[in-house]
PDB file of N, CA and C in Angstrom:
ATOM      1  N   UNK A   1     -60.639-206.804-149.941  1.00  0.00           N
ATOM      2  CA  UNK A   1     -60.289-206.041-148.754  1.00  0.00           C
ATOM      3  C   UNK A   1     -59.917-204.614-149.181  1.00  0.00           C
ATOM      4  N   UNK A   2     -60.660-203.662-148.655  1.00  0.00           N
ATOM      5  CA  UNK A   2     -60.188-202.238-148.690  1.00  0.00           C
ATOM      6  C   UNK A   2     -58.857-201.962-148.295  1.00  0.00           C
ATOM      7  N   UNK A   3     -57.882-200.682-148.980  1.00  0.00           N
ATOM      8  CA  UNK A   3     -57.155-200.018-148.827  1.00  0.00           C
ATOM      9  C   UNK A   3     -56.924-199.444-147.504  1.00  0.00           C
ATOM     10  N   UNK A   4     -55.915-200.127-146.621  1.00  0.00           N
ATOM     11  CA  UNK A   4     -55.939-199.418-145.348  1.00  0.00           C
ATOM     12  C   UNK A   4     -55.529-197.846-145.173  1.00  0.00           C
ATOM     13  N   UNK A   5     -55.330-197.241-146.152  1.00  0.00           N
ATOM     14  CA  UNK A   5     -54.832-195.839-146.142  1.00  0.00           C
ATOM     15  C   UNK A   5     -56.260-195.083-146.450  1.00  0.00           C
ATOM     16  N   UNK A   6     -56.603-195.580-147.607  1.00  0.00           N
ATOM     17  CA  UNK A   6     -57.837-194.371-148.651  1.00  0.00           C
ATOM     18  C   UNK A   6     -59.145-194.994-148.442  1.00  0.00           C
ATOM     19  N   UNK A   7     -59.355-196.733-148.658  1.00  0.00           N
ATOM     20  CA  UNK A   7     -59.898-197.058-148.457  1.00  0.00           C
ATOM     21  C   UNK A   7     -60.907-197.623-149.789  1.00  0.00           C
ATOM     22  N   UNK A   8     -59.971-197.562-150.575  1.00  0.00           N
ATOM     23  CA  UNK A   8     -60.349-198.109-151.918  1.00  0.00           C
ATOM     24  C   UNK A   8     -60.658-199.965-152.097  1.00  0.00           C
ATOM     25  N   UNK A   9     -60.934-199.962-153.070  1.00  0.00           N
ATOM     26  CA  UNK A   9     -61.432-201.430-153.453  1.00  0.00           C
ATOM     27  C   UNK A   9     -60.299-201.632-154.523  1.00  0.00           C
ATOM     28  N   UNK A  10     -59.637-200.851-154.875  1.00  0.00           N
ATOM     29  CA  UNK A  10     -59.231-200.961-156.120  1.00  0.00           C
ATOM     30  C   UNK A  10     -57.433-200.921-156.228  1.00  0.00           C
ATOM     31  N   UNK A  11     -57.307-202.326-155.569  1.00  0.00           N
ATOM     32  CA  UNK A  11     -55.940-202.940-155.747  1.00  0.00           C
ATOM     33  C   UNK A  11     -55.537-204.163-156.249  1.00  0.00           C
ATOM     34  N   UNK A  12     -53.986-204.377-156.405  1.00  0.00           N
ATOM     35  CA  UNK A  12     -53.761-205.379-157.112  1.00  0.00           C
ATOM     36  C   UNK A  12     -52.435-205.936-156.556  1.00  0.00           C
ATOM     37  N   UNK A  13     -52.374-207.011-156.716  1.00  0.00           N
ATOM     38  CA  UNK A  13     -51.006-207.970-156.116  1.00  0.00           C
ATOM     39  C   UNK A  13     -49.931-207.939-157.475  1.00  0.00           C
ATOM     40  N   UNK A  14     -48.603-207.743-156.991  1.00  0.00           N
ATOM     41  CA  UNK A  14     -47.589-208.044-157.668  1.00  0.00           C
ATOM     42  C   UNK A  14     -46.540-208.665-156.729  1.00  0.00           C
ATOM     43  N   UNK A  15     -45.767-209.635-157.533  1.00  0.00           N
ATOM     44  CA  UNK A  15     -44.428-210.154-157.351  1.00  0.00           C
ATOM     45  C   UNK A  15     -43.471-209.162-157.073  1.00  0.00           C
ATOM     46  N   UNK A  16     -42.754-209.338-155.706  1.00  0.00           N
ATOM     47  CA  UNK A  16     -41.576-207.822-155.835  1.00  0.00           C
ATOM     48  C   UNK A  16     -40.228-208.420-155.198  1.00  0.00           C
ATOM     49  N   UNK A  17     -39.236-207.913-155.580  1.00  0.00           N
ATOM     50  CA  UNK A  17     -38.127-208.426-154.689  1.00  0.00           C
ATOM     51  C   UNK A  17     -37.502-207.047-153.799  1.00  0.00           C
ATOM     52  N   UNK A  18     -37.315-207.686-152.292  1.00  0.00           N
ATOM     53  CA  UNK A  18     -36.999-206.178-151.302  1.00  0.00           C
ATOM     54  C   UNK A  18     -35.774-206.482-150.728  1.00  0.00           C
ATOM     55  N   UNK A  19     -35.229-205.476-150.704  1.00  0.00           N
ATOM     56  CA  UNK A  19     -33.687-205.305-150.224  1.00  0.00           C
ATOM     57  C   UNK A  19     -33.658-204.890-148.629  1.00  0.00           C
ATOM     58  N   UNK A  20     -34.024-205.536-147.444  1.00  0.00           N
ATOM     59  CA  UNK A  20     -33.786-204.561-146.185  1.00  0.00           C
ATOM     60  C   UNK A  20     -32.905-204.255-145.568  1.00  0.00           C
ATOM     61  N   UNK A  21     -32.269-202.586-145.682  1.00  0.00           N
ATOM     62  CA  UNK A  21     -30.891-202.531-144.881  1.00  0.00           C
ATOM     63  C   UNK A  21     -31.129-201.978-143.617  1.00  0.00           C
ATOM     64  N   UNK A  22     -30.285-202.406-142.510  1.00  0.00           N
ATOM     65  CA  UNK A  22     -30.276-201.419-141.392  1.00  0.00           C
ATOM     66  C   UNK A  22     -30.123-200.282-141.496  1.00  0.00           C
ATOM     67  N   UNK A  23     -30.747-199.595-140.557  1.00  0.00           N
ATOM     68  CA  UNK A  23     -30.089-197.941-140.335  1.00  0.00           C
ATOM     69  C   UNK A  23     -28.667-197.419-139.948  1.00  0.00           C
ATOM     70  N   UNK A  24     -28.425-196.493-140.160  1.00  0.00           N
ATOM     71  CA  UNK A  24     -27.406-196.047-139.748  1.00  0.00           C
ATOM     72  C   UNK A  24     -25.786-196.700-140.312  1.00  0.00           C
ATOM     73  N   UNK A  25     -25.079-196.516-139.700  1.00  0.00           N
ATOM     74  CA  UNK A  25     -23.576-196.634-139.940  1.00  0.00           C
ATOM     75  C   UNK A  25     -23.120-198.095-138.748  1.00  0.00           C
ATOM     76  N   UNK A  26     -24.008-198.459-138.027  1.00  0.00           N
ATOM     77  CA  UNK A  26     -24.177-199.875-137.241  1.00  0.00           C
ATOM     78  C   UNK A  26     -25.018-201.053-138.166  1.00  0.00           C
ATOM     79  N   UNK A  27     -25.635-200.271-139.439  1.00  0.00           N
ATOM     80  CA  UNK A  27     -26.242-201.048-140.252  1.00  0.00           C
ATOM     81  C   UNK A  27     -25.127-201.521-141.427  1.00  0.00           C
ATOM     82  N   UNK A  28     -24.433-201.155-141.597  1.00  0.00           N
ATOM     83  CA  UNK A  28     -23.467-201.346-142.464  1.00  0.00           C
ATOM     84  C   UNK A  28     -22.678-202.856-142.842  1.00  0.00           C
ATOM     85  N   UNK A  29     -22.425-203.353-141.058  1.00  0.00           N
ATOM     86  CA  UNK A  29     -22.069-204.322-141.010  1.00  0.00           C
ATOM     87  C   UNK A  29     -23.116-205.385-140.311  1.00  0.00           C
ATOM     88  N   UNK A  30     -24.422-205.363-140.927  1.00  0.00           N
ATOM     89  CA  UNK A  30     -25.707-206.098-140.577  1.00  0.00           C
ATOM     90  C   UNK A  30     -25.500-206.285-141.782  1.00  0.00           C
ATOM     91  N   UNK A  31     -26.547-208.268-141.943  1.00  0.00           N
ATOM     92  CA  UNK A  31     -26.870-207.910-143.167  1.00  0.00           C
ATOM     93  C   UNK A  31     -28.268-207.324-144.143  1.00  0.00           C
ATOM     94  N   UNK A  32     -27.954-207.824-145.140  1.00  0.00           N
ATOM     95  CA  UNK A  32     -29.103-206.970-146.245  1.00  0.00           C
ATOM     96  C   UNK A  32     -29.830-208.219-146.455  1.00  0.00           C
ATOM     97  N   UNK A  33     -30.995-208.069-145.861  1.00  0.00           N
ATOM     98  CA  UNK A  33     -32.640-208.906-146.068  1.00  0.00           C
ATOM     99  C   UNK A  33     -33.174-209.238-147.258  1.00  0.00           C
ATOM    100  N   UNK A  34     -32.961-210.102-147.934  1.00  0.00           N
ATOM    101  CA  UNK A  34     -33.613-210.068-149.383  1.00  0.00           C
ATOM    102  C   UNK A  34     -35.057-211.013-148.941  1.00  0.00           C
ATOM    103  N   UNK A  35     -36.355-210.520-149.488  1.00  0.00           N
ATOM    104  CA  UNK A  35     -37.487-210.729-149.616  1.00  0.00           C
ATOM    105  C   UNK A  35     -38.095-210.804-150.767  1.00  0.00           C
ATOM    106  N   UNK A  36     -39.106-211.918-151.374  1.00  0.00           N
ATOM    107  CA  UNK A  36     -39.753-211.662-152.424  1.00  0.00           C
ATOM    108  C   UNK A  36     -41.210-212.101-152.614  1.00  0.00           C
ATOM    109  N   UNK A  37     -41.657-210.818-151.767  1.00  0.00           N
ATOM    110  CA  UNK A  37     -43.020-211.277-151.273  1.00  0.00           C
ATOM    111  C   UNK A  37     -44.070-210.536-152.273  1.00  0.00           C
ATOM    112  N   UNK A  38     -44.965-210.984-152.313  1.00  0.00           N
ATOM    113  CA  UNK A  38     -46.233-210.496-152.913  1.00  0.00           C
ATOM    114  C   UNK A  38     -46.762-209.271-152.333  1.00  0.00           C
ATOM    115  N   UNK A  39     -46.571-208.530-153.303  1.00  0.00           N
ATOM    116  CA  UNK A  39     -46.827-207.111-152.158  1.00  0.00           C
ATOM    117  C   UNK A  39     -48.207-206.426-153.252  1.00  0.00           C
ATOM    118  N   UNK A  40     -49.682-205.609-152.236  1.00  0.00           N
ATOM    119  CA  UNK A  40     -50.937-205.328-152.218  1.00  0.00           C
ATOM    120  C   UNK A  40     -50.446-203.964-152.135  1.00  0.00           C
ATOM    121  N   UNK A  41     -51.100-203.277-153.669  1.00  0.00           N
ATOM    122  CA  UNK A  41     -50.631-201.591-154.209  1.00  0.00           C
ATOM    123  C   UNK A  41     -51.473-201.272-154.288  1.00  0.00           C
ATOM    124  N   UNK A  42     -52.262-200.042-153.677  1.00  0.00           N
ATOM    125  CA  UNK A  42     -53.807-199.562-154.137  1.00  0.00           C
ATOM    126  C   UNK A  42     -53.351-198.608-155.219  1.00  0.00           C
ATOM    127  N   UNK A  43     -54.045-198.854-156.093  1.00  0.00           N
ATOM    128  CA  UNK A  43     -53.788-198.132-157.407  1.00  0.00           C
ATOM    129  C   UNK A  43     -54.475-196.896-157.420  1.00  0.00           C
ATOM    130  N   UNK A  44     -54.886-196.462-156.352  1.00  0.00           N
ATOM    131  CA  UNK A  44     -55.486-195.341-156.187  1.00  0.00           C
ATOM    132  C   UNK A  44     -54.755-194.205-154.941  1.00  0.00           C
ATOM    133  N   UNK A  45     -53.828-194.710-154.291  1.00  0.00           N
ATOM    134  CA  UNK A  45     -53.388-193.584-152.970  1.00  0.00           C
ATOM    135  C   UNK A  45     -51.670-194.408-153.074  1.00  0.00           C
ATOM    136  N   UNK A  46     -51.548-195.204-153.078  1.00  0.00           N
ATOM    137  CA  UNK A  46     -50.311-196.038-153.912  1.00  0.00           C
ATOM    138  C   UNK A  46     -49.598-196.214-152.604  1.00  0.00           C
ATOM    139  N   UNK A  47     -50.733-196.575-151.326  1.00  0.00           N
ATOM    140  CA  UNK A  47     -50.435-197.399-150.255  1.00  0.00           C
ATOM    141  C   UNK A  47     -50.374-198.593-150.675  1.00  0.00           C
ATOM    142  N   UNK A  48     -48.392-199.338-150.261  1.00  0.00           N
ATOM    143  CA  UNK A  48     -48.863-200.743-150.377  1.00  0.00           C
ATOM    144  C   UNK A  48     -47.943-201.424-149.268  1.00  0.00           C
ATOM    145  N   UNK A  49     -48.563-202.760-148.680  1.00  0.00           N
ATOM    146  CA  UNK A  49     -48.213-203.862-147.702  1.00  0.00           C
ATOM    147  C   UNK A  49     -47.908-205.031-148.273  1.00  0.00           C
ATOM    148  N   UNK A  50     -46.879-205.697-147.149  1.00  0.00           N
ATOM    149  CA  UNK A  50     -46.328-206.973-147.856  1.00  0.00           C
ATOM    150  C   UNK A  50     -45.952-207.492-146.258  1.00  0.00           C
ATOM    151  N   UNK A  51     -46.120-208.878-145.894  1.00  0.00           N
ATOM    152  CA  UNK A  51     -45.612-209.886-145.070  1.00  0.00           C
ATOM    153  C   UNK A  51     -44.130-210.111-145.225  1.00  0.00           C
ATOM    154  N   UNK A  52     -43.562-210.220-144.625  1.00  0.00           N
ATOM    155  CA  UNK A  52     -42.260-210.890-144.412  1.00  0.00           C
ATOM    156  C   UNK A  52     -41.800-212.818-143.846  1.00  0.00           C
ATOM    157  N   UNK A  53     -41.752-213.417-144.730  1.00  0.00           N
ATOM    158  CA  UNK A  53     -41.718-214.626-144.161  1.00  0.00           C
ATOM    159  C   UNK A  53     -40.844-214.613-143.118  1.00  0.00           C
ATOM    160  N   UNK A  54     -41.258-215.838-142.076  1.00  0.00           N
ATOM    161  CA  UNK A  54     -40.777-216.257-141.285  1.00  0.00           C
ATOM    162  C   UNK A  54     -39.260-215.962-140.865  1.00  0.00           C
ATOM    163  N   UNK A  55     -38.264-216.635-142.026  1.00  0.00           N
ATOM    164  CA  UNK A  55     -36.970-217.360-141.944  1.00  0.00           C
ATOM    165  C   UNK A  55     -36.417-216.073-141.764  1.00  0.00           C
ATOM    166  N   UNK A  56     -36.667-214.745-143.027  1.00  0.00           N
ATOM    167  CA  UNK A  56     -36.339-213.398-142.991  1.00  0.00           C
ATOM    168  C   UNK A  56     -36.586-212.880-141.999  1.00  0.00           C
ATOM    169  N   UNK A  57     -37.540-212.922-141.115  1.00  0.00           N
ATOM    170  CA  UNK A  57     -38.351-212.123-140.045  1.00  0.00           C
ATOM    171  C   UNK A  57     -36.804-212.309-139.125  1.00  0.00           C
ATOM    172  N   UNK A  58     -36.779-213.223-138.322  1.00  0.00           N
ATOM    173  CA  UNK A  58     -36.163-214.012-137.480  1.00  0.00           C
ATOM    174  C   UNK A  58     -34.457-213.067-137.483  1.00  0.00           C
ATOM    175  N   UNK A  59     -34.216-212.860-138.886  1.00  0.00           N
ATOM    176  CA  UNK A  59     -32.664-212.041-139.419  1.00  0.00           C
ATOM    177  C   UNK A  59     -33.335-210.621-138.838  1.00  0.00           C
ATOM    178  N   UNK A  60     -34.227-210.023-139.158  1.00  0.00           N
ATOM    179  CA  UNK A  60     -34.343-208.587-139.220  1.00  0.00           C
ATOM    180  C   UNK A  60     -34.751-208.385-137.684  1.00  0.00           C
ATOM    181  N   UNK A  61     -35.364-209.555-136.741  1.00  0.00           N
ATOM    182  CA  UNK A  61     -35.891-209.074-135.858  1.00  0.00           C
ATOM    183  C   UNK A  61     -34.515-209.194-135.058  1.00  0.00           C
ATOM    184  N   UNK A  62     -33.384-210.460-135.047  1.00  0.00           N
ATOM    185  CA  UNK A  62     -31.876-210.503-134.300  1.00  0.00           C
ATOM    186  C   UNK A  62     -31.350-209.456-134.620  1.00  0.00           C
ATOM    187  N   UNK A  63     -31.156-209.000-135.569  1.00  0.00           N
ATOM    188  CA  UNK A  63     -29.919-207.751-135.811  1.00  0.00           C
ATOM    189  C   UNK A  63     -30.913-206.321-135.293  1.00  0.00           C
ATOM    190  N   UNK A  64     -32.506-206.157-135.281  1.00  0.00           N
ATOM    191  CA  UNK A  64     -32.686-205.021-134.715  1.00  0.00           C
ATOM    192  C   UNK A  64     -32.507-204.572-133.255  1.00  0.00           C
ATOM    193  N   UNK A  65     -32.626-206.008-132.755  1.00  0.00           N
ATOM    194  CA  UNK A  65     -32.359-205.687-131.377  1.00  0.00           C
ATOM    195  C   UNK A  65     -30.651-205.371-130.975  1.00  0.00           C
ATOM    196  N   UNK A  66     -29.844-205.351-131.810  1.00  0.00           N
ATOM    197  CA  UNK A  66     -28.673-205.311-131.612  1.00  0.00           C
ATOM    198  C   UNK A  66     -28.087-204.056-131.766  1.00  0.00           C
ATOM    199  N   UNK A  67     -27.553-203.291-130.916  1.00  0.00           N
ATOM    200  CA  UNK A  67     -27.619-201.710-130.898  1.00  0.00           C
ATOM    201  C   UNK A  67     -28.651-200.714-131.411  1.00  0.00           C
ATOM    202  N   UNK A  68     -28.097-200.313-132.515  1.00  0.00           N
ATOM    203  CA  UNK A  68     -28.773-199.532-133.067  1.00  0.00           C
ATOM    204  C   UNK A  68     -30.264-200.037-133.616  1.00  0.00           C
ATOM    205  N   UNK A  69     -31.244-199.754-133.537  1.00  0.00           N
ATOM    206  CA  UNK A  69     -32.678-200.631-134.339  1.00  0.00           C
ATOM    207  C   UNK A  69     -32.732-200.230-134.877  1.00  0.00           C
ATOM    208  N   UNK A  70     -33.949-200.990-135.833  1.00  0.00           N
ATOM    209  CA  UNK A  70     -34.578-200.148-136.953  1.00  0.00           C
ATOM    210  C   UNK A  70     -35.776-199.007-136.393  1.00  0.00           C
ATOM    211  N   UNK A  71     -36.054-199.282-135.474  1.00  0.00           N
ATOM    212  CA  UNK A  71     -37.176-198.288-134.543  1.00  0.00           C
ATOM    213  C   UNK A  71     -36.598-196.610-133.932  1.00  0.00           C
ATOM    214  N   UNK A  72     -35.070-196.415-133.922  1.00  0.00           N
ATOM    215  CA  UNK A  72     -34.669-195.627-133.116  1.00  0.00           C
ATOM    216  C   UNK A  72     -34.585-194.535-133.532  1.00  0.00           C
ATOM    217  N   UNK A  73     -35.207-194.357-135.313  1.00  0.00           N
ATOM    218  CA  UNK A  73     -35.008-193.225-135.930  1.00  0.00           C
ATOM    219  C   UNK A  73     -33.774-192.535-136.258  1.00  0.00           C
ATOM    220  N   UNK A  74     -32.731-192.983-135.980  1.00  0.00           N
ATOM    221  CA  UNK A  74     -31.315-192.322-136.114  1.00  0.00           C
ATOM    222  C   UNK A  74     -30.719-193.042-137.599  1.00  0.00           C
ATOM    223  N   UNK A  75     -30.096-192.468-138.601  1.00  0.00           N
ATOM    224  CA  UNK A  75     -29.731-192.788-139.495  1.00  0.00           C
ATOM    225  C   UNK A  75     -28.101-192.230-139.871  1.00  0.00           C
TER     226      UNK A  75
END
Protein backbone atom coordinates (compact mmCIF):
# COMPACT_ATOMS: atom_id res chain seq x y z
CA UNK A 1 0.00 0.00 0.00
CA UNK A 2 1.26 3.46 -0.97
CA UNK A 3 2.16 6.30 1.32
CA UNK A 4 -0.89 8.35 1.95
CA UNK A 5 1.09 11.62 2.09
CA UNK A 6 3.95 11.21 -0.93
CA UNK A 7 2.84 8.26 -2.17
CA UNK A 8 5.72 6.04 -1.95
CA UNK A 9 6.00 2.23 -1.90
CA UNK A 10 8.67 2.42 0.34
CA UNK A 11 7.64 1.75 4.00
CA UNK A 12 8.08 -0.24 6.90
CA UNK A 13 6.25 -1.41 10.15
CA UNK A 14 7.68 -0.97 13.59
CA UNK A 15 6.66 -1.81 17.17
CA UNK A 16 6.05 1.63 19.09
CA UNK A 17 4.77 2.49 22.43
CA UNK A 18 2.37 5.96 22.53
CA UNK A 19 1.67 8.09 25.34
CA UNK A 20 -1.86 10.06 24.63
CA UNK A 21 -2.38 13.17 26.69
CA UNK A 22 -5.26 15.51 26.61
CA UNK A 23 -5.05 19.03 25.71
CA UNK A 24 -4.94 21.72 27.68
CA UNK A 25 -4.96 22.27 31.52
CA UNK A 26 -8.61 20.08 31.58
CA UNK A 27 -6.20 17.42 30.24
CA UNK A 28 -4.22 17.25 33.20
CA UNK A 29 -6.62 15.48 35.22
CA UNK A 30 -7.65 12.95 32.20
CA UNK A 31 -5.85 10.12 31.86
CA UNK A 32 -2.64 9.28 29.78
CA UNK A 33 -3.48 6.55 26.92
CA UNK A 34 -0.77 4.12 26.66
CA UNK A 35 -0.79 2.30 23.17
CA UNK A 36 1.52 -0.14 21.55
CA UNK A 37 0.57 -0.38 18.21
CA UNK A 38 2.37 -1.18 15.09
CA UNK A 39 2.84 1.92 13.50
CA UNK A 40 3.51 2.27 9.08
CA UNK A 41 6.67 5.05 8.53
CA UNK A 42 7.30 5.95 4.93
CA UNK A 43 10.87 6.15 4.88
CA UNK A 44 10.69 8.55 2.35
CA UNK A 45 8.28 11.81 3.54
CA UNK A 46 8.32 10.22 7.26
CA UNK A 47 4.42 10.17 7.15
CA UNK A 48 3.37 7.61 9.59
CA UNK A 49 -0.22 5.89 10.81
CA UNK A 50 -1.15 3.62 13.50
CA UNK A 51 -4.77 2.15 14.71
CA UNK A 52 -5.73 2.46 18.13
CA UNK A 53 -7.26 -0.64 19.66
CA UNK A 54 -10.52 -0.87 20.72
CA UNK A 55 -10.28 -0.94 24.73
CA UNK A 56 -7.93 2.45 24.33
CA UNK A 57 -10.25 3.97 21.76
CA UNK A 58 -13.31 3.78 24.11
CA UNK A 59 -10.80 5.94 27.10
CA UNK A 60 -9.79 8.60 24.51
CA UNK A 61 -13.12 8.82 22.82
CA UNK A 62 -15.07 9.25 26.90
CA UNK A 63 -12.69 11.80 28.15
CA UNK A 64 -12.78 13.78 24.64
CA UNK A 65 -16.14 14.39 24.79
CA UNK A 66 -15.78 15.74 28.23
CA UNK A 67 -15.20 19.52 28.16
CA UNK A 68 -12.42 20.41 26.67
CA UNK A 69 -11.61 17.84 23.38
CA UNK A 70 -8.99 16.84 21.69
CA UNK A 71 -10.61 18.53 18.45
CA UNK A 72 -11.02 22.13 19.95
CA UNK A 73 -7.55 23.25 19.25
CA UNK A 74 -7.06 25.09 22.54
CA UNK A 75 -4.05 24.03 24.52
Amino acid sequence: MACKSCHSENQRNFISEIAIHFPGLAGLSKPIVLVFPTIVVCLECGFAQFAIPNAELRVVREHSSEGEGAGSGKN
